[in-house]
PDB file of N, CA and C in Angstrom:
ATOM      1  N   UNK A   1      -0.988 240.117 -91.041  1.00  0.00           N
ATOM      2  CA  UNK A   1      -2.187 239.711 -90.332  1.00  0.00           C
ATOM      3  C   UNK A   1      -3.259 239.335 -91.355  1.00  0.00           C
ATOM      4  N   UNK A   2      -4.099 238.125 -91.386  1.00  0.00           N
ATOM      5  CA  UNK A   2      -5.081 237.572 -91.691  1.00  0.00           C
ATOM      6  C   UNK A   2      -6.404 237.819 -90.737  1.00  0.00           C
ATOM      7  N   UNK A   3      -7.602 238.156 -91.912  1.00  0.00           N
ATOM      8  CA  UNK A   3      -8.863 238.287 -90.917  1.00  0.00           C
ATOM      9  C   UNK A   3      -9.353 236.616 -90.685  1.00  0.00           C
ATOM     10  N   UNK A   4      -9.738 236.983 -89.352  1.00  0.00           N
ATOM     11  CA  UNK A   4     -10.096 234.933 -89.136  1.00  0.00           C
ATOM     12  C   UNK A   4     -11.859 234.855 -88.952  1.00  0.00           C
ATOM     13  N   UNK A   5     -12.282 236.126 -88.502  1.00  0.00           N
ATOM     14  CA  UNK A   5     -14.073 236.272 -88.082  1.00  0.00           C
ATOM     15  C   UNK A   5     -14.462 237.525 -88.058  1.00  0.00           C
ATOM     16  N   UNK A   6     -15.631 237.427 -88.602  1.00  0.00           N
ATOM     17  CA  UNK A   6     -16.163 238.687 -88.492  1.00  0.00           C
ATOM     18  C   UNK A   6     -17.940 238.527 -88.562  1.00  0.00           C
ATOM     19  N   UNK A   7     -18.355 239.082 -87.397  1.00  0.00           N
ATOM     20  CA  UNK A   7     -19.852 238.943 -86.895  1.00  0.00           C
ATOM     21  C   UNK A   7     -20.648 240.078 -86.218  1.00  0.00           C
ATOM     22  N   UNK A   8     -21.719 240.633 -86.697  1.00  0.00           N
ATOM     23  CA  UNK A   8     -22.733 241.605 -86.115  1.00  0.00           C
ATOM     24  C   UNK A   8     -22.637 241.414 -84.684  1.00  0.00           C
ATOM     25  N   UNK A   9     -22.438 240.198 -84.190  1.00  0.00           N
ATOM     26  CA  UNK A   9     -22.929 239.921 -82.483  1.00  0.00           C
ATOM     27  C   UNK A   9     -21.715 239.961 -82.090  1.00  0.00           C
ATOM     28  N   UNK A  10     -21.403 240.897 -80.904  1.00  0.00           N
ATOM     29  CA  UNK A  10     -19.887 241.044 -80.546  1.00  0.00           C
ATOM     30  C   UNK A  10     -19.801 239.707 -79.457  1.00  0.00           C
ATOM     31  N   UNK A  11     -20.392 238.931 -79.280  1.00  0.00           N
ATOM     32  CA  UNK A  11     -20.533 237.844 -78.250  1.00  0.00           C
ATOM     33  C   UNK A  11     -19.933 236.729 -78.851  1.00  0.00           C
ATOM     34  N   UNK A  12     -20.533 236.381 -80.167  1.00  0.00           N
ATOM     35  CA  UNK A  12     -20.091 235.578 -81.221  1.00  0.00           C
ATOM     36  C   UNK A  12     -18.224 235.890 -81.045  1.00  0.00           C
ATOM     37  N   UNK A  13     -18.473 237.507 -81.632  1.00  0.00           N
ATOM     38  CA  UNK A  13     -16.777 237.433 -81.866  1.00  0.00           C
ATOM     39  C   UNK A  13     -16.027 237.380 -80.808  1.00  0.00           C
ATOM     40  N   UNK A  14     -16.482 237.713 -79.185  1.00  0.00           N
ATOM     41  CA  UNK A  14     -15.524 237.492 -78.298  1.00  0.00           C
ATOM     42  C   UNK A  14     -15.717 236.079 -77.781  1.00  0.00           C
ATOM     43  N   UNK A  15     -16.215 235.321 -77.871  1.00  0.00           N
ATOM     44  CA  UNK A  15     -16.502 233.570 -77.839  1.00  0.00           C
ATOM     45  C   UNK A  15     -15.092 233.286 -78.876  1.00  0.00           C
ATOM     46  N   UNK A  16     -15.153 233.425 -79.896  1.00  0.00           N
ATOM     47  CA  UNK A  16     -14.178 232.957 -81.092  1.00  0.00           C
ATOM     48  C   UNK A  16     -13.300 233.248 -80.486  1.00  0.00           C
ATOM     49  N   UNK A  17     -12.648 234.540 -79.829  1.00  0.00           N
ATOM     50  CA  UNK A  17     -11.503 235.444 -79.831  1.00  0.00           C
ATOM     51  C   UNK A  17     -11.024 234.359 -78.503  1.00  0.00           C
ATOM     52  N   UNK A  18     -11.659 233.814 -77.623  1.00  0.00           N
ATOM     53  CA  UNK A  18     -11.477 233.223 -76.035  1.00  0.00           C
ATOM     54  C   UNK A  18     -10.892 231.862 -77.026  1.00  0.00           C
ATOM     55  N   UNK A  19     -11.738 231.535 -77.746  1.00  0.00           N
ATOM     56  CA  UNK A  19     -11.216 229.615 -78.315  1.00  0.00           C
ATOM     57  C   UNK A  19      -9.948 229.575 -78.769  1.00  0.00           C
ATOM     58  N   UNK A  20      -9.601 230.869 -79.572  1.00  0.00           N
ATOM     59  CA  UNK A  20      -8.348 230.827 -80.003  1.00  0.00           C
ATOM     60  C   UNK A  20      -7.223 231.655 -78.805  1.00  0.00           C
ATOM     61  N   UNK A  21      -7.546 232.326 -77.984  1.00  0.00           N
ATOM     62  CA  UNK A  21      -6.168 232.641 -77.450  1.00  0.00           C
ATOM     63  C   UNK A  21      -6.424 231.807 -76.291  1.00  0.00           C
ATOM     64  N   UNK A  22      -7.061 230.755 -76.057  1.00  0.00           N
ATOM     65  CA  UNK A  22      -7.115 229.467 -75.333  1.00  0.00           C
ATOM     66  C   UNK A  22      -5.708 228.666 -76.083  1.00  0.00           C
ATOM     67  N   UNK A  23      -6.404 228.375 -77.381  1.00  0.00           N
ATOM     68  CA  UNK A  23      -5.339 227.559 -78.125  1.00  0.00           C
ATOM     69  C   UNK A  23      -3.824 228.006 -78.630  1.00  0.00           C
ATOM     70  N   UNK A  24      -3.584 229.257 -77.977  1.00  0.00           N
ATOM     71  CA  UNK A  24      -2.338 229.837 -77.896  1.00  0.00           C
ATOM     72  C   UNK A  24      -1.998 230.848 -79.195  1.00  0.00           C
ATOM     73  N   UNK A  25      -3.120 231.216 -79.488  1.00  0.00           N
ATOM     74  CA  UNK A  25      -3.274 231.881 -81.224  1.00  0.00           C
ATOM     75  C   UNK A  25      -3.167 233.332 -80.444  1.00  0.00           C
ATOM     76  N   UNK A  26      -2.156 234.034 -81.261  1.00  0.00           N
ATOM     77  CA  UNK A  26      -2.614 235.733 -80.790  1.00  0.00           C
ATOM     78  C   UNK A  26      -3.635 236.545 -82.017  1.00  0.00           C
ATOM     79  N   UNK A  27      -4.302 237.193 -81.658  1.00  0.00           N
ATOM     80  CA  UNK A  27      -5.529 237.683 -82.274  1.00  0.00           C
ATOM     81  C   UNK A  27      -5.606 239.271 -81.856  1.00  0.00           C
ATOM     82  N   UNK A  28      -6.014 239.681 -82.766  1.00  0.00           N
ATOM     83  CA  UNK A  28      -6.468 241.336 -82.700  1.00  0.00           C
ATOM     84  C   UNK A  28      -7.782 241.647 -83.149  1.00  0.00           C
ATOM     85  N   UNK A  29      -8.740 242.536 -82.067  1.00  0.00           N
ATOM     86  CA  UNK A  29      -9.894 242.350 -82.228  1.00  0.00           C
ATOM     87  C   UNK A  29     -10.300 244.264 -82.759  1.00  0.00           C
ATOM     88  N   UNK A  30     -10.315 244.297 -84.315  1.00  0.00           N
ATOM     89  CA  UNK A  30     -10.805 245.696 -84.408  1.00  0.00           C
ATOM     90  C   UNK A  30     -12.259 245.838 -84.820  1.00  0.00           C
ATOM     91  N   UNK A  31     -12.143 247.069 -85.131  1.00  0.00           N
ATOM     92  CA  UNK A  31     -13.671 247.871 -84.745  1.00  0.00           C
ATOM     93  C   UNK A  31     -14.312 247.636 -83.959  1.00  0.00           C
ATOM     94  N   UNK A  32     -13.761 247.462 -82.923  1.00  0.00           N
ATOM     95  CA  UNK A  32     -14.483 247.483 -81.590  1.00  0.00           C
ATOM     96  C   UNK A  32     -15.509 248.444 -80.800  1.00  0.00           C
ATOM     97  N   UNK A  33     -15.427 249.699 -81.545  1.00  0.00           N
ATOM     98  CA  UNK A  33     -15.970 250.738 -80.922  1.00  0.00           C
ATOM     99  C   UNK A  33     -16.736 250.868 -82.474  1.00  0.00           C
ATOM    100  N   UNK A  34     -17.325 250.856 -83.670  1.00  0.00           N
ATOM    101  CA  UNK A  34     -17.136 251.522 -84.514  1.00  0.00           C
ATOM    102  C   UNK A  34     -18.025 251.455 -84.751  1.00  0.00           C
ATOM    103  N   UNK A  35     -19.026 250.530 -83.860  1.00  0.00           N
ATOM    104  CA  UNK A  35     -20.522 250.882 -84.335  1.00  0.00           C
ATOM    105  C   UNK A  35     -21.395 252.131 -84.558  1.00  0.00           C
ATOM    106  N   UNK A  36     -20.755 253.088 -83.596  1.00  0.00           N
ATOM    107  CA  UNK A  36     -21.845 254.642 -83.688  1.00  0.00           C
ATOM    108  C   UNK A  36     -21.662 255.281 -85.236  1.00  0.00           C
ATOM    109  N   UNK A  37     -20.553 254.596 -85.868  1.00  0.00           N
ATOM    110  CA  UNK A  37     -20.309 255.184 -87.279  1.00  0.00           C
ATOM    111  C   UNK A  37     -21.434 254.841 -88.045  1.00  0.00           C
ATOM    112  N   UNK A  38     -22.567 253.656 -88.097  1.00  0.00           N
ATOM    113  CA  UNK A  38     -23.098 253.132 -89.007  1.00  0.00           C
ATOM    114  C   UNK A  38     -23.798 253.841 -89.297  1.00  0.00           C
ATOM    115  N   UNK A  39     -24.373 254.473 -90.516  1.00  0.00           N
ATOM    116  CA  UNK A  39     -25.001 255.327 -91.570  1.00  0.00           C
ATOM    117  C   UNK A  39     -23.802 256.446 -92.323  1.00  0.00           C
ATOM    118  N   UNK A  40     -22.805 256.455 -91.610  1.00  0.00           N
ATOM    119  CA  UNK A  40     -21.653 257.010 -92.045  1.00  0.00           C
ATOM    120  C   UNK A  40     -20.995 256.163 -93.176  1.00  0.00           C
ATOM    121  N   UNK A  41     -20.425 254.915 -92.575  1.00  0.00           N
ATOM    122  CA  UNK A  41     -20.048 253.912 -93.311  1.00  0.00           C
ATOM    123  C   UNK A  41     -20.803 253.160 -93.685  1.00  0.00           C
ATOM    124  N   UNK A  42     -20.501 251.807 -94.323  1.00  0.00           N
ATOM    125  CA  UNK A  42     -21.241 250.702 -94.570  1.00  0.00           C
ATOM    126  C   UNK A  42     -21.317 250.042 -93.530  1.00  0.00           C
ATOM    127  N   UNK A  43     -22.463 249.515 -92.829  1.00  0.00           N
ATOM    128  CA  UNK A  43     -22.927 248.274 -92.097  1.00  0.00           C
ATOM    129  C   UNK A  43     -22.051 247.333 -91.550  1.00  0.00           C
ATOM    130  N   UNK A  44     -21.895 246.835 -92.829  1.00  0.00           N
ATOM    131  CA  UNK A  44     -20.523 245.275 -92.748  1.00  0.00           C
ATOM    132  C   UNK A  44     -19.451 245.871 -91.854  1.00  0.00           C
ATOM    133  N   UNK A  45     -19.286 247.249 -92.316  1.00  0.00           N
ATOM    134  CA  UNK A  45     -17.680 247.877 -92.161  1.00  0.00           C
ATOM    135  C   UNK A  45     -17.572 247.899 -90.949  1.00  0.00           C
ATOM    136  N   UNK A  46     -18.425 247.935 -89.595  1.00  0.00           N
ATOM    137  CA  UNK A  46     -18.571 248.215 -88.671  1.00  0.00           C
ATOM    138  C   UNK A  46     -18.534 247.062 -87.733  1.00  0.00           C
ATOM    139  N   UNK A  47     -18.985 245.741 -88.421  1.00  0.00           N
ATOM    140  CA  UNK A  47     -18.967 245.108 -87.550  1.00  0.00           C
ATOM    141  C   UNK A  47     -16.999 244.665 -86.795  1.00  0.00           C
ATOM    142  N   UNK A  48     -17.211 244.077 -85.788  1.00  0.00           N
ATOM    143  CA  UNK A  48     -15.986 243.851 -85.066  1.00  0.00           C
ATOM    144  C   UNK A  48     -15.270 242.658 -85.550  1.00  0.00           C
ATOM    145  N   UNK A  49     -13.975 242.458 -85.941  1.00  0.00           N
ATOM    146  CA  UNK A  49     -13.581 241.241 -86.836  1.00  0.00           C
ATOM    147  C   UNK A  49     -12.594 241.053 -85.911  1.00  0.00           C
ATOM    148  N   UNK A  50     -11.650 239.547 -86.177  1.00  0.00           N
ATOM    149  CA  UNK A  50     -11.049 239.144 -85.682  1.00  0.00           C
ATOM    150  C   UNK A  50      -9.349 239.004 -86.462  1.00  0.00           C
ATOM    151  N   UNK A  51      -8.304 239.853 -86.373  1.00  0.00           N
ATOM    152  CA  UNK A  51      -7.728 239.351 -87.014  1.00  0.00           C
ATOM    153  C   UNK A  51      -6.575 238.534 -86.342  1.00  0.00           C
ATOM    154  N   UNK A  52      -5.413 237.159 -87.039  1.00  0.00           N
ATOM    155  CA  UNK A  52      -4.841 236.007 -86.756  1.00  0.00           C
ATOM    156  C   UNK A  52      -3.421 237.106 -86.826  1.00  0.00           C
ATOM    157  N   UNK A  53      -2.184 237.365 -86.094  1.00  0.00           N
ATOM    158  CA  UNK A  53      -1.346 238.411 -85.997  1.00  0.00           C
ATOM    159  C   UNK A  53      -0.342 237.702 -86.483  1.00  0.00           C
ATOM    160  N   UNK A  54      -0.136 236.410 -86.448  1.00  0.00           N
ATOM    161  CA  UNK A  54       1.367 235.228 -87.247  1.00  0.00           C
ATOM    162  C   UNK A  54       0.636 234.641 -88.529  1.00  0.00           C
ATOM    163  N   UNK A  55       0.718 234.791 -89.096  1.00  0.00           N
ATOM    164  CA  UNK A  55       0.441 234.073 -90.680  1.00  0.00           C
ATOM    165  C   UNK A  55       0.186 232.617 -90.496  1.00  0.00           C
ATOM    166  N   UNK A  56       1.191 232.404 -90.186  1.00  0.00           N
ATOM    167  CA  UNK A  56       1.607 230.775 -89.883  1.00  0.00           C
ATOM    168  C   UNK A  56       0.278 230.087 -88.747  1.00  0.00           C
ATOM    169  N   UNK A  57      -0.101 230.847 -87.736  1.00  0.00           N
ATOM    170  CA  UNK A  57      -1.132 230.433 -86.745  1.00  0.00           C
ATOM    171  C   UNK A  57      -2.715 230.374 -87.854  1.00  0.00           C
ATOM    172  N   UNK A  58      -2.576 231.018 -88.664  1.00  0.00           N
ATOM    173  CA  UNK A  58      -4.128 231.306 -89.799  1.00  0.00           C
ATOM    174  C   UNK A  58      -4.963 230.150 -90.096  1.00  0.00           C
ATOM    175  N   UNK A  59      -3.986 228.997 -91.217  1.00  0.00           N
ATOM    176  CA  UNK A  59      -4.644 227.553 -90.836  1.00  0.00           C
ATOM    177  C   UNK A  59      -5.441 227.016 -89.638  1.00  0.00           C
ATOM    178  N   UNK A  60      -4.430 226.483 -88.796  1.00  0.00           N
ATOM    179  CA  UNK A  60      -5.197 226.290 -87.607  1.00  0.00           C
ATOM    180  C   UNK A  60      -5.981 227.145 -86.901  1.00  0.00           C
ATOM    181  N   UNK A  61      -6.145 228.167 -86.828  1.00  0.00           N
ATOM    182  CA  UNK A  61      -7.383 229.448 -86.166  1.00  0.00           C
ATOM    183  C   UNK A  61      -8.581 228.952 -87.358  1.00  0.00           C
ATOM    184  N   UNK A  62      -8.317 229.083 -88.668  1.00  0.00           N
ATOM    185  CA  UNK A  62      -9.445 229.174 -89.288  1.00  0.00           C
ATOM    186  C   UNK A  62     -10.235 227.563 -88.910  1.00  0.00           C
ATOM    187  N   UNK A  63      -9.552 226.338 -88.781  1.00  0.00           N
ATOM    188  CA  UNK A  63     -10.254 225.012 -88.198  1.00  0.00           C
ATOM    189  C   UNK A  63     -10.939 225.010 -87.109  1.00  0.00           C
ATOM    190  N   UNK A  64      -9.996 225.796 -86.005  1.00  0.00           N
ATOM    191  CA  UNK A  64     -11.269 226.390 -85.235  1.00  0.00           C
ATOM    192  C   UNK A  64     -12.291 227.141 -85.199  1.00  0.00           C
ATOM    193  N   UNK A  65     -12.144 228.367 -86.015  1.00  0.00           N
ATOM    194  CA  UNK A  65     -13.320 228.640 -85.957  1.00  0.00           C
ATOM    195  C   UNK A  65     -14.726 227.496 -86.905  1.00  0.00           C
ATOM    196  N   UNK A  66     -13.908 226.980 -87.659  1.00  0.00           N
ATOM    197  CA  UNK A  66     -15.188 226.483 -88.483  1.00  0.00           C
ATOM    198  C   UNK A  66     -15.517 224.622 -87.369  1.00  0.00           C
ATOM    199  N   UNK A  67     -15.110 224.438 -86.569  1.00  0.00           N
ATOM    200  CA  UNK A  67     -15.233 223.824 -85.464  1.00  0.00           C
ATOM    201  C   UNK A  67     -16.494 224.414 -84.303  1.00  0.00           C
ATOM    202  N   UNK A  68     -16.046 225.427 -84.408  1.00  0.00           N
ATOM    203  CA  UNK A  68     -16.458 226.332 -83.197  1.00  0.00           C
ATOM    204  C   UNK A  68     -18.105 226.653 -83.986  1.00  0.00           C
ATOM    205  N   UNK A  69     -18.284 226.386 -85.340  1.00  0.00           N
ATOM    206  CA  UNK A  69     -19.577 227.009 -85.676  1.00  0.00           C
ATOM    207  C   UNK A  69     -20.176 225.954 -86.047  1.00  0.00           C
ATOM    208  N   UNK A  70     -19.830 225.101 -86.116  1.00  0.00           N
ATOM    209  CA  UNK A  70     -20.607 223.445 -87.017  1.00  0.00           C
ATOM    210  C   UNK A  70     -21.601 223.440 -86.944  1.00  0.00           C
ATOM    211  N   UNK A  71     -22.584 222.147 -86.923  1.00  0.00           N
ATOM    212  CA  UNK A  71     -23.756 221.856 -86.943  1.00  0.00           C
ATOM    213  C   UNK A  71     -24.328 221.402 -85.719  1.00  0.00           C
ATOM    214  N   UNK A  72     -24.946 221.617 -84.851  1.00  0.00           N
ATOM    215  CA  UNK A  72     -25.218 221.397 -83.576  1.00  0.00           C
ATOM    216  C   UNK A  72     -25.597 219.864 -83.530  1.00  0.00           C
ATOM    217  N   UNK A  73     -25.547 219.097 -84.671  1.00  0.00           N
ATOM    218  CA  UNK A  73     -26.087 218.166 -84.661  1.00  0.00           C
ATOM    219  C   UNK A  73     -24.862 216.892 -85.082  1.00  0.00           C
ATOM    220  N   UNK A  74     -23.200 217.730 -84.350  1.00  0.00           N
ATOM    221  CA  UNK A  74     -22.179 217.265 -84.183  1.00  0.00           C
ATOM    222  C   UNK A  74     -21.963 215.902 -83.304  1.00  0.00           C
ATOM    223  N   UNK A  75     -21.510 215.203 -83.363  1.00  0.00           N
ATOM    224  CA  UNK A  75     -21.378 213.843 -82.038  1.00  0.00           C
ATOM    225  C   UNK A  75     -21.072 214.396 -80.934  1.00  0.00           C
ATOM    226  N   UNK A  76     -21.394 214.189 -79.654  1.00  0.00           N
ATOM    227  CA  UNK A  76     -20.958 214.363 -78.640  1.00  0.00           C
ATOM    228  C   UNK A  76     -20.257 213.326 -77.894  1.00  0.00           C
ATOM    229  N   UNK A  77     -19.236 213.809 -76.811  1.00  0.00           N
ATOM    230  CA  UNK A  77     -18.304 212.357 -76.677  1.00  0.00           C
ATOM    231  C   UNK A  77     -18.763 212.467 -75.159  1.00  0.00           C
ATOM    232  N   UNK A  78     -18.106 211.473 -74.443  1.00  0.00           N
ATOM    233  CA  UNK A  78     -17.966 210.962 -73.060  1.00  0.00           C
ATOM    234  C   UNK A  78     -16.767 211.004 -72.790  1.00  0.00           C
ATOM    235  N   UNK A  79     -16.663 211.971 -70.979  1.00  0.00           N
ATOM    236  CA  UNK A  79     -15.267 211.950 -71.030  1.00  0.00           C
ATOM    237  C   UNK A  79     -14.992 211.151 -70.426  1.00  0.00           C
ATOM    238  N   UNK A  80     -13.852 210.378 -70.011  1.00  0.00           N
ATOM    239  CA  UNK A  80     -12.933 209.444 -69.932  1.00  0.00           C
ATOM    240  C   UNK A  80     -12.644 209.584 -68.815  1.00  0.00           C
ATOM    241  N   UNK A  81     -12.346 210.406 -67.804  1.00  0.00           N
ATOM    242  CA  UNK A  81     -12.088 210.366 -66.462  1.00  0.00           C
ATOM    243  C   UNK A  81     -13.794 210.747 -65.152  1.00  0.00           C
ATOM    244  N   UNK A  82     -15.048 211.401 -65.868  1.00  0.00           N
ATOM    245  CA  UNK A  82     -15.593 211.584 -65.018  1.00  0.00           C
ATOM    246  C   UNK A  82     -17.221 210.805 -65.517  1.00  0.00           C
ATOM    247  N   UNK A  83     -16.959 210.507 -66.739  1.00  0.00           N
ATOM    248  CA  UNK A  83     -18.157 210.637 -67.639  1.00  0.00           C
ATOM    249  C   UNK A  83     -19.001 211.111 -67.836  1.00  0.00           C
ATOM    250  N   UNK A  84     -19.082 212.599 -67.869  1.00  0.00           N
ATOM    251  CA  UNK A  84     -20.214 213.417 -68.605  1.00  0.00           C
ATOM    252  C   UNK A  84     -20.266 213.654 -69.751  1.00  0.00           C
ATOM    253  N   UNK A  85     -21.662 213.429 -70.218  1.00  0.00           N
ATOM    254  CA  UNK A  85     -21.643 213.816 -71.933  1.00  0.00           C
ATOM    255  C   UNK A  85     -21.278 215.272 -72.196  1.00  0.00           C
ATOM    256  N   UNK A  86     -20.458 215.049 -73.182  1.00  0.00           N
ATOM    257  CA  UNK A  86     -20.393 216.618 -73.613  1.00  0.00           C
ATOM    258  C   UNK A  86     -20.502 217.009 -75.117  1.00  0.00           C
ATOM    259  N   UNK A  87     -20.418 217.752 -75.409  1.00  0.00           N
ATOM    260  CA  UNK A  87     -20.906 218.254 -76.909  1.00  0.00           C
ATOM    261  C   UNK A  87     -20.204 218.712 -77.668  1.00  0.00           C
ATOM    262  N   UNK A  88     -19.896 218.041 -79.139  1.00  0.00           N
ATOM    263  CA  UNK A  88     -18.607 218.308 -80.043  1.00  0.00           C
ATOM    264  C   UNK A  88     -18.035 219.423 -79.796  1.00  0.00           C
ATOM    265  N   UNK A  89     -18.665 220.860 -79.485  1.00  0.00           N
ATOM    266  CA  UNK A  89     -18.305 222.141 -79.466  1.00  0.00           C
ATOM    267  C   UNK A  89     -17.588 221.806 -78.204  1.00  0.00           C
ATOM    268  N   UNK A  90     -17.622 221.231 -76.977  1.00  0.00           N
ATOM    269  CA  UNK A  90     -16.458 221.176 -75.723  1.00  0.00           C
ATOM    270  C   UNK A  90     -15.075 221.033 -76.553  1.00  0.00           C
ATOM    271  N   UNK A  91     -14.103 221.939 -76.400  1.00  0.00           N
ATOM    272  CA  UNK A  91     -12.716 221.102 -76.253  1.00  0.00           C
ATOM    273  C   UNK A  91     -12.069 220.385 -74.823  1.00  0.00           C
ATOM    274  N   UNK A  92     -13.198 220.544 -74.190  1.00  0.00           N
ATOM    275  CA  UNK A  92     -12.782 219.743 -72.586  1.00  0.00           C
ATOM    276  C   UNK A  92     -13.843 219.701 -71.834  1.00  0.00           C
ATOM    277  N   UNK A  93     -13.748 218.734 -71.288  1.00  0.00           N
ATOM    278  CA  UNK A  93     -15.120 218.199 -70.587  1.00  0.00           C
ATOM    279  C   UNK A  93     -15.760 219.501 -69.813  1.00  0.00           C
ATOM    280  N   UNK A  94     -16.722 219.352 -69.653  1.00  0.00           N
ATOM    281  CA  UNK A  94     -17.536 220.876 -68.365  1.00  0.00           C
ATOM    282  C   UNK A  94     -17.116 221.073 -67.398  1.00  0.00           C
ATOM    283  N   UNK A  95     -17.645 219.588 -67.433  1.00  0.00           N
ATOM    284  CA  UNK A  95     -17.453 218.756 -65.743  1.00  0.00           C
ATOM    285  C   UNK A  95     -16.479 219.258 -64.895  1.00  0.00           C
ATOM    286  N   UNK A  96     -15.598 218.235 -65.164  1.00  0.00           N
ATOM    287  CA  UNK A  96     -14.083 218.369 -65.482  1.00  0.00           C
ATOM    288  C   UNK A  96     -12.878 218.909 -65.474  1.00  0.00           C
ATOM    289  N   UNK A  97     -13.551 219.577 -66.721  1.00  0.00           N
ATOM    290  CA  UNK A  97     -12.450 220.453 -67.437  1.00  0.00           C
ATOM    291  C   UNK A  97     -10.837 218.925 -67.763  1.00  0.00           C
ATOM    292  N   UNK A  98     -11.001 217.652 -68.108  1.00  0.00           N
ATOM    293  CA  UNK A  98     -10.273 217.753 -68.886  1.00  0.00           C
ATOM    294  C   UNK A  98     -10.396 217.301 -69.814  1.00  0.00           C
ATOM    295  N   UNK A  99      -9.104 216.956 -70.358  1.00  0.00           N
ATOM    296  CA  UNK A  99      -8.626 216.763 -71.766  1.00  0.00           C
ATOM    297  C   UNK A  99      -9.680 215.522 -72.545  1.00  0.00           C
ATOM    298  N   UNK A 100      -9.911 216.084 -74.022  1.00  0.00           N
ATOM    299  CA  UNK A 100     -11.147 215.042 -74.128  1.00  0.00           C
ATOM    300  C   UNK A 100     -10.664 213.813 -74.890  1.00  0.00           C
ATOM    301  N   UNK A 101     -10.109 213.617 -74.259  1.00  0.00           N
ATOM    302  CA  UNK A 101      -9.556 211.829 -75.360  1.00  0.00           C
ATOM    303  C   UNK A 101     -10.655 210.916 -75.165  1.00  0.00           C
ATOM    304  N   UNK A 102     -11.864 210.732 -74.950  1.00  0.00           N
ATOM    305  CA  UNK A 102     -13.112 210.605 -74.516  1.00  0.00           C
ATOM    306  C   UNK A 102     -13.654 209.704 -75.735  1.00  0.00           C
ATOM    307  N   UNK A 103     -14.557 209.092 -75.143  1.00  0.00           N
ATOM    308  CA  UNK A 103     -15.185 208.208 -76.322  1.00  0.00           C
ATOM    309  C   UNK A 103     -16.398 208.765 -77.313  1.00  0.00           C
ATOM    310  N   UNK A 104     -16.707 208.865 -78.605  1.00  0.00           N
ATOM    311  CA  UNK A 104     -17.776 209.472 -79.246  1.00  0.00           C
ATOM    312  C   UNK A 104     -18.814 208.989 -79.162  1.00  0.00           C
ATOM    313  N   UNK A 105     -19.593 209.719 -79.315  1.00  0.00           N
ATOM    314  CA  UNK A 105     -21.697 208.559 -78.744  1.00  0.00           C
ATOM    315  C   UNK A 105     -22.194 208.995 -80.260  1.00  0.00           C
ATOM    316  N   UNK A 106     -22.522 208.522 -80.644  1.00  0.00           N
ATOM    317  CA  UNK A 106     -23.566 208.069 -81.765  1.00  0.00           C
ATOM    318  C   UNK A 106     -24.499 207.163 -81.831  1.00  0.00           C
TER     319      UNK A 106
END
């Protein structure tokens, strides 16, 4: 197992944890509970991480996550069957919900 995320905001990490076992990635989410430890341990140590459970899935998890965090100031596309704008961070329209083979707006 490879760590793929790790974040103070458990929202952050269960957002990440949904993108990837969307994309068929299995993931293990520890220190989940381990916050009441902090002054015991270190800080960092506590927060909740994400780890990738096939080696082989690690690459692609880590593209998503660094997908999943970009610059908000990413292209947004148009989807193709309903046309609503949507925002690089969609992997599928809102609207919708589908597949975004969609055109990019710039």
């Amino acid at each position: 197992m490879k760590k793929v995320y790790t974040s103070e905001n458990r929202f952050y990490v269960g957002n990440i944890r949904n993108l990837l076992e969307a994309q068929g990635i299995e993931v293990v989410l520890r220190n989940e509970h381990v916050s009441s430890a902090v002054g015991e341990i270190p800080v960092f140590d506590t927060w909740p991480e994400l780890w990738v459970v096939k080696e082989r899935d690690f690459p692609r998890a880590e593209q998503i996550v660094q997908q999943a965090l970009s610059p908000a100031g990413a292209a947004p596309w148009r989807c193709k069957r309903c046309g609503e704008e949507n925002d690089q961070a969609f992997e599928f329209c809102w609207q919708c919900q589908s597949d975004p083979g969609g055109i990019l707006l710039t």
